[in-house]
N, C-alpha and C. Protein backbone atom coordinates (compact mmCIF):
# COMPACT_ATOMS: atom_id res chain seq x y z
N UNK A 1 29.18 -11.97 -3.09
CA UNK A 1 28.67 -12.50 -1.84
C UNK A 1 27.26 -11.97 -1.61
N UNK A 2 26.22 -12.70 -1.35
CA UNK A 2 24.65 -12.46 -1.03
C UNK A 2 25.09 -11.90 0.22
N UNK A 3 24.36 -10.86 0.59
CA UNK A 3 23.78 -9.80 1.48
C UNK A 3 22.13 -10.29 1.44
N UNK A 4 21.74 -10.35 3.49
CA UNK A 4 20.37 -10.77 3.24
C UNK A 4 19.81 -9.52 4.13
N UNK A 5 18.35 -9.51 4.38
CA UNK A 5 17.95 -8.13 5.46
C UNK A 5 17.78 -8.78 6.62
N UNK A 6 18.90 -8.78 7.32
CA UNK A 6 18.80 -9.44 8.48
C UNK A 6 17.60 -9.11 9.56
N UNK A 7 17.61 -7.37 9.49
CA UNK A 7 16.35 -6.89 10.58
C UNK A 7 14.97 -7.35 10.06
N UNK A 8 14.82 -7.88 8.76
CA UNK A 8 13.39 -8.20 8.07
C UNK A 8 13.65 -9.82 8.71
N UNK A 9 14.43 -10.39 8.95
CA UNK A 9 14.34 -12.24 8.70
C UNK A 9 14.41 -12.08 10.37
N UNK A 10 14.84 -11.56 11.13
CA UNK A 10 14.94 -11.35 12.69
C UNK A 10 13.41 -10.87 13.35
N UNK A 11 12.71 -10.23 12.46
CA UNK A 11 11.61 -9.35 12.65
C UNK A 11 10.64 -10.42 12.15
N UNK A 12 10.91 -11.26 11.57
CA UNK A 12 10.13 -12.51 10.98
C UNK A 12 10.15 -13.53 12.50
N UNK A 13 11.14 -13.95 12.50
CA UNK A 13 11.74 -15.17 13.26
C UNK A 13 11.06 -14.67 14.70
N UNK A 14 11.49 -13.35 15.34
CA UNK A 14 10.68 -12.88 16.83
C UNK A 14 9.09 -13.22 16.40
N UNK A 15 8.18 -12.71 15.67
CA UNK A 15 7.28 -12.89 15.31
C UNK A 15 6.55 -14.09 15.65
N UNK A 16 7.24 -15.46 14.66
CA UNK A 16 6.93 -16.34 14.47
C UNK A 16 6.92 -17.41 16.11
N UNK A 17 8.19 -16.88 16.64
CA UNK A 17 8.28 -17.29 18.02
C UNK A 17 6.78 -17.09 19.00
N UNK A 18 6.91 -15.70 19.15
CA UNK A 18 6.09 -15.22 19.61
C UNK A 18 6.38 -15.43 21.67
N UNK A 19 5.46 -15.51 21.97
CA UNK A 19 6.14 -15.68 23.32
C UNK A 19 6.90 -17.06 23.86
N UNK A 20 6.78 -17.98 22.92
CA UNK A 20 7.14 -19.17 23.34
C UNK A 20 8.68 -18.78 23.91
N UNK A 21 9.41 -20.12 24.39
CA UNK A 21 10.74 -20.07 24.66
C UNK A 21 12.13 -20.38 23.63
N UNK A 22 12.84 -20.08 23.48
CA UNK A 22 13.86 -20.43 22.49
C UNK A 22 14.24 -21.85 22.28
N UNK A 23 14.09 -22.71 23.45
CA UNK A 23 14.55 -24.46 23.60
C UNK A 23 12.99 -25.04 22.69
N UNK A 24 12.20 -24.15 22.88
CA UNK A 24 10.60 -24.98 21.68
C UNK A 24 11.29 -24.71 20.58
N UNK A 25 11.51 -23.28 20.26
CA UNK A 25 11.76 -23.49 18.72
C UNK A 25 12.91 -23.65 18.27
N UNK A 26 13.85 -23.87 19.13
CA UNK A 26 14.84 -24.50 18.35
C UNK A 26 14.37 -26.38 18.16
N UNK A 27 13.95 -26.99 19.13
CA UNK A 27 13.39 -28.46 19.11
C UNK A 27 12.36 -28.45 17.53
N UNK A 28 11.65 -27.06 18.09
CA UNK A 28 10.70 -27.02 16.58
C UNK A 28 11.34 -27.38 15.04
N UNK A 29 12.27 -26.25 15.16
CA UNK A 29 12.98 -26.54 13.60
C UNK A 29 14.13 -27.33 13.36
N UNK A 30 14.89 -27.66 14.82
CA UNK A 30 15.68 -28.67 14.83
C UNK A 30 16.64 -28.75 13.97
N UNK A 31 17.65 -29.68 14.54
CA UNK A 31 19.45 -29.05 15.24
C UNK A 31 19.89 -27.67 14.17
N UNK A 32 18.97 -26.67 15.71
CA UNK A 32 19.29 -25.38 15.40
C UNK A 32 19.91 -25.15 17.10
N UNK A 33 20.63 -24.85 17.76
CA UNK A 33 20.84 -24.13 19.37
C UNK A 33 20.17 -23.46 19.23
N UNK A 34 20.20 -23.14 20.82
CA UNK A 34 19.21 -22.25 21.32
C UNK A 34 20.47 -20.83 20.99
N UNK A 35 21.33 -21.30 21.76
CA UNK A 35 22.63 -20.25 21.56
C UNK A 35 22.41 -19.21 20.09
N UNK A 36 22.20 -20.21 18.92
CA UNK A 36 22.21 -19.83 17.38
C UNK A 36 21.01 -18.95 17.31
N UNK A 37 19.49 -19.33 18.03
CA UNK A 37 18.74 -18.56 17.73
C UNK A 37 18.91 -17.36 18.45
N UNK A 38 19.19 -17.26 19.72
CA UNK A 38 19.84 -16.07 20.29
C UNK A 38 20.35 -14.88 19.62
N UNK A 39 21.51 -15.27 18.75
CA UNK A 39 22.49 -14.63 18.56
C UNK A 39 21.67 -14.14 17.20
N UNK A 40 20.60 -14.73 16.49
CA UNK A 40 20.30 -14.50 15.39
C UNK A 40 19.76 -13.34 15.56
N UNK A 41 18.19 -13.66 17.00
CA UNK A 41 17.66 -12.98 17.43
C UNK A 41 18.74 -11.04 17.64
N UNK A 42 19.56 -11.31 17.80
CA UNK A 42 20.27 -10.27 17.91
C UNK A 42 21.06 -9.76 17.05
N UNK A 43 20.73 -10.16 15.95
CA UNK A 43 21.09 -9.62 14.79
C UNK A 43 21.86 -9.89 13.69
N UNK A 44 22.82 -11.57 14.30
CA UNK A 44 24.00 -11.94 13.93
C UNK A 44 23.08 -12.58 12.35
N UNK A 45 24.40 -12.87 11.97
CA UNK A 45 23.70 -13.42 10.29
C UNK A 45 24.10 -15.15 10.40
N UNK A 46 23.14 -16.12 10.47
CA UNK A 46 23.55 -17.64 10.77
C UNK A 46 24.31 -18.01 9.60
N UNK A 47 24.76 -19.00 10.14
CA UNK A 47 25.40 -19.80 8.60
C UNK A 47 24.57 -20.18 7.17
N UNK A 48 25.03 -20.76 6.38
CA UNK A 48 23.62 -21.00 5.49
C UNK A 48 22.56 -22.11 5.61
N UNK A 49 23.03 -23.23 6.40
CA UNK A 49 22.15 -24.43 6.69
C UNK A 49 21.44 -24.04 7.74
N UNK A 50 21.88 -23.07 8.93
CA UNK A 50 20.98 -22.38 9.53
C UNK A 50 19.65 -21.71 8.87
N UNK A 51 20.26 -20.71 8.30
CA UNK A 51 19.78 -20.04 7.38
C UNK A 51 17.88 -20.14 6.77
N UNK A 52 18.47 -21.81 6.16
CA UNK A 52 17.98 -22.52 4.94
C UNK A 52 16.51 -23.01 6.18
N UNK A 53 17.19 -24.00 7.15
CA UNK A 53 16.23 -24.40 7.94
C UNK A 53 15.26 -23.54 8.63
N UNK A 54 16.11 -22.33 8.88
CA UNK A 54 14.75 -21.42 9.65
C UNK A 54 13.95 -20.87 8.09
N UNK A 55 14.25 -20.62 7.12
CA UNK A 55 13.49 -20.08 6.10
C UNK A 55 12.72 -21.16 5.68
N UNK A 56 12.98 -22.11 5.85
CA UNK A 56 12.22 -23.61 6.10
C UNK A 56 10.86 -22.80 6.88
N UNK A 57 11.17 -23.24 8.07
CA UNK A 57 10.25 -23.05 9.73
C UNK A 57 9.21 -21.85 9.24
N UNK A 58 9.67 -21.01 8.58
CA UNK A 58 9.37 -19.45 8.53
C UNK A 58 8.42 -19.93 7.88
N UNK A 59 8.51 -20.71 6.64
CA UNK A 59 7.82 -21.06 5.49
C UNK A 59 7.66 -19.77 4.36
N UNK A 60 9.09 -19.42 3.94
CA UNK A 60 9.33 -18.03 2.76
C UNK A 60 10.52 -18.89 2.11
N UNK A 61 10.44 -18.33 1.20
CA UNK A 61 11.92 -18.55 0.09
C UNK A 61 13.02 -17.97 0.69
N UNK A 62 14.74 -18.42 0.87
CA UNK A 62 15.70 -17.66 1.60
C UNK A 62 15.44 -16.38 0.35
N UNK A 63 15.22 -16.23 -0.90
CA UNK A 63 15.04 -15.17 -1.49
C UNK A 63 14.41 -14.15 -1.04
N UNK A 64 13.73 -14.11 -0.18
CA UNK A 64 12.50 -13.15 1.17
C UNK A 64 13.35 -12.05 1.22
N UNK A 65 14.70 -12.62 1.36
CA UNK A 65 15.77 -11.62 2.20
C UNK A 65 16.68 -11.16 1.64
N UNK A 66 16.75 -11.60 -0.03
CA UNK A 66 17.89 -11.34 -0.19
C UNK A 66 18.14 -9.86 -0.87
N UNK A 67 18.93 -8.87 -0.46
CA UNK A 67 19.31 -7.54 -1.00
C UNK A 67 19.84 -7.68 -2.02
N UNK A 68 20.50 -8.67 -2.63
CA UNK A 68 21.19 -8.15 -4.01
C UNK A 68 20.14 -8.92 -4.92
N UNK A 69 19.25 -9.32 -4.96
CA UNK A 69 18.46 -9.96 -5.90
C UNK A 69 17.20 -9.10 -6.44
N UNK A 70 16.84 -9.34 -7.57
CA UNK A 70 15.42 -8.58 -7.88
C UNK A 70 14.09 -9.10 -7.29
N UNK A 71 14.40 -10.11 -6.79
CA UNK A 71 13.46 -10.69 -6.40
C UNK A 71 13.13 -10.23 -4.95
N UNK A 72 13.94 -9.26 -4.14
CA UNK A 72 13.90 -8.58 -3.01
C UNK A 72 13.36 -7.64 -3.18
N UNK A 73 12.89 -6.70 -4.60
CA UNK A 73 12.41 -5.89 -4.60
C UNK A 73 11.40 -5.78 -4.83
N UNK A 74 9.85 -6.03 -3.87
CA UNK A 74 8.55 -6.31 -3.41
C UNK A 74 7.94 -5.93 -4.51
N UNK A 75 7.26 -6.21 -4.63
CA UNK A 75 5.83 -5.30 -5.15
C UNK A 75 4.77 -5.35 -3.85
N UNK A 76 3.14 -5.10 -4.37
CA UNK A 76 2.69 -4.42 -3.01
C UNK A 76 2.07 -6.10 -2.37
N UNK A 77 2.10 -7.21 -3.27
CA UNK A 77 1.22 -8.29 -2.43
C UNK A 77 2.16 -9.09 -2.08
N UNK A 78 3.50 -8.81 -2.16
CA UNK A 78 4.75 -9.40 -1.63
C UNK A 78 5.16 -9.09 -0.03
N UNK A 79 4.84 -7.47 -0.02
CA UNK A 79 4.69 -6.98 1.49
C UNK A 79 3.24 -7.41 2.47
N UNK A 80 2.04 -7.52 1.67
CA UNK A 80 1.01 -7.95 2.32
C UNK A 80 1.31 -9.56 3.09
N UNK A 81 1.81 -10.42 2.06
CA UNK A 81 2.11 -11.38 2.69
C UNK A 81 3.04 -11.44 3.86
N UNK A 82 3.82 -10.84 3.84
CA UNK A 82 4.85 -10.66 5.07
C UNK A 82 4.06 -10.37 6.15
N UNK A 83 3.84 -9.19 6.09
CA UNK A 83 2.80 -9.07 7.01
C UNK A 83 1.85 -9.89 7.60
N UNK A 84 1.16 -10.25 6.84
CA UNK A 84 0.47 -11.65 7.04
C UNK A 84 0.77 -12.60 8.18
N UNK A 85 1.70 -12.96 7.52
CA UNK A 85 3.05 -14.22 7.94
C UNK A 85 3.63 -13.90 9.29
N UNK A 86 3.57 -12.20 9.67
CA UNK A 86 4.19 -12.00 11.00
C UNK A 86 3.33 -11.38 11.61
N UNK A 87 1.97 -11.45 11.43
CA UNK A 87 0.88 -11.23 12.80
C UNK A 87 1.14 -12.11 13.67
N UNK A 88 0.64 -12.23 14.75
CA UNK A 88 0.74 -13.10 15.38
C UNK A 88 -0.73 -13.08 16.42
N UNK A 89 -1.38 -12.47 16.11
CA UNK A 89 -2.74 -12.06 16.02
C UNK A 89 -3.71 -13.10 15.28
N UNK A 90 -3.42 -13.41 14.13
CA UNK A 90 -3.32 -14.29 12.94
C UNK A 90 -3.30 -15.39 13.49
N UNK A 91 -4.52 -16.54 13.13
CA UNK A 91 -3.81 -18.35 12.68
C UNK A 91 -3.10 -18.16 11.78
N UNK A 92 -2.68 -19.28 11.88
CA UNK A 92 -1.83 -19.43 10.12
C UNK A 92 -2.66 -20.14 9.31
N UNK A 93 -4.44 -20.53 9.53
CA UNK A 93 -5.49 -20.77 8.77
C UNK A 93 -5.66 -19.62 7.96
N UNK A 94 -5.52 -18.44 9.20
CA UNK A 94 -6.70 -17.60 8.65
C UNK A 94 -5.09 -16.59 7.44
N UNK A 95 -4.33 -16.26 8.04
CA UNK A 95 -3.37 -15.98 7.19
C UNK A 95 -3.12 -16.38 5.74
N UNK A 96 -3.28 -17.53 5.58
CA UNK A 96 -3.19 -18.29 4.84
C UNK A 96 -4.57 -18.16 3.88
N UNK A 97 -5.52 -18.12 4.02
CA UNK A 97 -6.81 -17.39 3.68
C UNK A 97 -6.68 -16.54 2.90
N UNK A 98 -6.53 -15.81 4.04
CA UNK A 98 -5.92 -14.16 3.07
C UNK A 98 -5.51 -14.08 2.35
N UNK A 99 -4.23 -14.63 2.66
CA UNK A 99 -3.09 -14.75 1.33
C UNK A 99 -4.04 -15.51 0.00
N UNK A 100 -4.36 -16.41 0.18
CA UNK A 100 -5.22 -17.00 -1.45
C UNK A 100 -6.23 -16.29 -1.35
N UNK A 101 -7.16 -14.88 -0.70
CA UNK A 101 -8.01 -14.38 -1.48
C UNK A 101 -7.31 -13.25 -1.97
N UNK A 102 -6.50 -12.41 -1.38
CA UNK A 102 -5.37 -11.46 -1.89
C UNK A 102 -5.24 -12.03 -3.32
N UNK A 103 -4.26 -12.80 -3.39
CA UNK A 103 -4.04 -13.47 -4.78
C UNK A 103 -4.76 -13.67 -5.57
N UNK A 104 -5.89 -13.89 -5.57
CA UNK A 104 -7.09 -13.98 -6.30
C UNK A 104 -7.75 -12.54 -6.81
N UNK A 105 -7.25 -12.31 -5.77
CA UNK A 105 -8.04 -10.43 -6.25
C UNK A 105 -6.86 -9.75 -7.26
N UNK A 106 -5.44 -10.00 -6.79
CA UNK A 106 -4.79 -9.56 -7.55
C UNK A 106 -4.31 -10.12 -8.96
N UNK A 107 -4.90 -11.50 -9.22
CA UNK A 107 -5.09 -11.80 -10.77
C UNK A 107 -6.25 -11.62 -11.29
N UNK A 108 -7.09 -11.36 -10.11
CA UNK A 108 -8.67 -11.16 -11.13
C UNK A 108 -8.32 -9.98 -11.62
N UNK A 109 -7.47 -8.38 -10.69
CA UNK A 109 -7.47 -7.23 -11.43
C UNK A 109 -6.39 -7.48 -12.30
N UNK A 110 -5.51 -8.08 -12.35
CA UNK A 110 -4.35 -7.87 -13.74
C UNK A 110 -5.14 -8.55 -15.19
N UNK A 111 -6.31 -9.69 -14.81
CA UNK A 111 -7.16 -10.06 -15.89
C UNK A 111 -8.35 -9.36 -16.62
N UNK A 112 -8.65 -8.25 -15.61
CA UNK A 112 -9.26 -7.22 -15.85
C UNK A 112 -8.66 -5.94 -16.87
N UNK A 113 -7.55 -5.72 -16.47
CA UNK A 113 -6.86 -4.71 -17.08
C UNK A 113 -6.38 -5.10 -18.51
N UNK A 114 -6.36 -6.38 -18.79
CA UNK A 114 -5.99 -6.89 -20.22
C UNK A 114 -7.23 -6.57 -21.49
């Protein structure tokens, strides 16, 4: 059975909200309840079509979260992006920016090191 980090995908999801109200983003990502985001918000673990759709909304792989996978275990421009992704300080222009000059820097140095 997949185990996901619920306080990382909850810590995402508040983020992404931001101050809006729960009835926007549930309308946002749609037929999600408000009830469902609530309860998520508080820690509960949604079903998987829940799940799927907010990792949708989020715009991450449900892999973001997952604890038993290797693919959960970051390296350092895996955490930058998160970060990124949950400013809220941030457009999601300028985030998004970042993220492709990050990336760029971090294949120019792995092309360097060859």
């Amino acid at each position: 059975m997949a185990s996901i980090d619920i306080e990382k995908f909850v810590h995402l999801v508040r983020n992404k909200r931001g101050k809006r109200n729960l009835r926007d983003i549930a309308s946002e990502i749609g037929e999600v309840s408000i009830s469902t985001l609530s309860r998520i918000e508080q820690g509960k673990i949604p079903d998987l079509s829940t799940y799927l759709k907010i990792c949708e909304w989020l715009e991450v792989s449900p892999n973001e979260f997952d604890l038993n996978s290797k693919v959960s275990q970051k390296n350092h421009m895996d955490e930058i992006f998160f970060h990124l992704r949950a400013d809220q300080s941030l457009s999601q222009d300028v985030a998004e920016a970042l993220t492709k000059m990050i990336e760029l820097a971090y294949k120019n140095s792995e092309s360097l090191k060859k």
